[in-house]
Protein backbone atom coordinates (compact mmCIF):
# COMPACT_ATOMS: atom_id res chain seq x y z
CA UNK A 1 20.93 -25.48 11.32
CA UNK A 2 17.74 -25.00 12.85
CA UNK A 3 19.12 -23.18 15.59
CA UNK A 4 20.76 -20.29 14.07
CA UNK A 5 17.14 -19.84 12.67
CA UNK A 6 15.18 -19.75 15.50
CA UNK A 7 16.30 -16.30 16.85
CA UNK A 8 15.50 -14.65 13.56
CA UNK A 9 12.71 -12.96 13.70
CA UNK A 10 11.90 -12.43 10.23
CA UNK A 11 12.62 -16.09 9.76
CA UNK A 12 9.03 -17.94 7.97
CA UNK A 13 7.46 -14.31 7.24
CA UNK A 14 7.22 -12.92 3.43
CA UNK A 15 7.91 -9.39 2.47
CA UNK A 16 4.48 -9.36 1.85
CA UNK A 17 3.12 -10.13 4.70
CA UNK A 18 5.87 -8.13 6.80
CA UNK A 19 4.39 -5.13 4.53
CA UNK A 20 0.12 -5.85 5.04
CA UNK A 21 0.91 -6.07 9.06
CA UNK A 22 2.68 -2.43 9.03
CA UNK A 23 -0.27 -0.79 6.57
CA UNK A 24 -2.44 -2.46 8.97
CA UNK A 25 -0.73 -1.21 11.88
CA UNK A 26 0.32 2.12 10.58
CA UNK A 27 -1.37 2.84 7.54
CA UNK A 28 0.62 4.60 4.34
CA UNK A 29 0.44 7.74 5.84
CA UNK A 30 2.66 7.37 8.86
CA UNK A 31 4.37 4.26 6.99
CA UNK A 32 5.67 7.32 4.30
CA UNK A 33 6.60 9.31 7.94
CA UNK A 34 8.53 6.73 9.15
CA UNK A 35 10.12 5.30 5.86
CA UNK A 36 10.41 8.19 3.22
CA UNK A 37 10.27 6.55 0.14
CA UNK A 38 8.23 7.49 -2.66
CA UNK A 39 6.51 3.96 -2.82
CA UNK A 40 4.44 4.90 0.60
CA UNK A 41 3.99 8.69 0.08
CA UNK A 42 3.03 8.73 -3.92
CA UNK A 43 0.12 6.69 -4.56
CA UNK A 44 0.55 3.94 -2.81
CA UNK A 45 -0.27 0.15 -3.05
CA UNK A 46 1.22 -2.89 -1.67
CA UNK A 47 1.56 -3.98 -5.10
CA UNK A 48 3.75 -1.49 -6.09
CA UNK A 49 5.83 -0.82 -2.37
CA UNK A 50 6.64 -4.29 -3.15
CA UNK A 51 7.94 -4.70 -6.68
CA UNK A 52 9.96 -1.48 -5.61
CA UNK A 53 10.78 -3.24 -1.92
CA UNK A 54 11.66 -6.40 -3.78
CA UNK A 55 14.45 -4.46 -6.09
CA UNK A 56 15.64 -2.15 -3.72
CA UNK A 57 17.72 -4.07 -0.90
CA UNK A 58 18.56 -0.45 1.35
CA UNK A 59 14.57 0.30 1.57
CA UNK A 60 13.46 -3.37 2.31
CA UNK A 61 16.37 -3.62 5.00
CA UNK A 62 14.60 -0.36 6.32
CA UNK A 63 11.05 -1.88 6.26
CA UNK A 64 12.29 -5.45 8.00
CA UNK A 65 13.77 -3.23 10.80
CA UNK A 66 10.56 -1.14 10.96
CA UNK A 67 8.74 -4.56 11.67
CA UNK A 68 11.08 -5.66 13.83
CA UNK A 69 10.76 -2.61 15.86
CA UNK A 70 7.14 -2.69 15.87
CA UNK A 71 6.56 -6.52 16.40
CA UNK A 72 6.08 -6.24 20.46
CA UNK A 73 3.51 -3.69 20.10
CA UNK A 74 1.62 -6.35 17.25
């Protein structure tokens, strides 16, 4: 069981934290540039990207493969 686990990379990391690393590395601005969703481009908060991130499967699926993408650069 462990094993199919291991090459997960989102495997042990919250949505939360998956979302403070890209503000960090990004910042809202270009977050919004790269994800379009109203959540990063209308006043945004973590708070509220993730009560919206946390409903909406399609945009948090978009967000997880944003961090994925990004992770090597981190």
């Amino acid at each position: 069981m462990e094993n199919t686990q291991s090459n997960n990379p989102l495997h042990g990391i919250t949505l939360q934290k998956i979302l403070e690393i890209l503000v960090e590395f990004y910042g809202f601005d270009t977050l919004g540039e790269l994800i379009n969703i109203k959540c990063f481009n209308e006043n945004p908060s973590i708070k509220s990207s993730l009560t919206f991130l946390r409903k909406t499967a399609w945009a948090r699926k978009k967000v997880e493969a944003l961090y994925i993408k990004t992770s090597p650069k981190l």
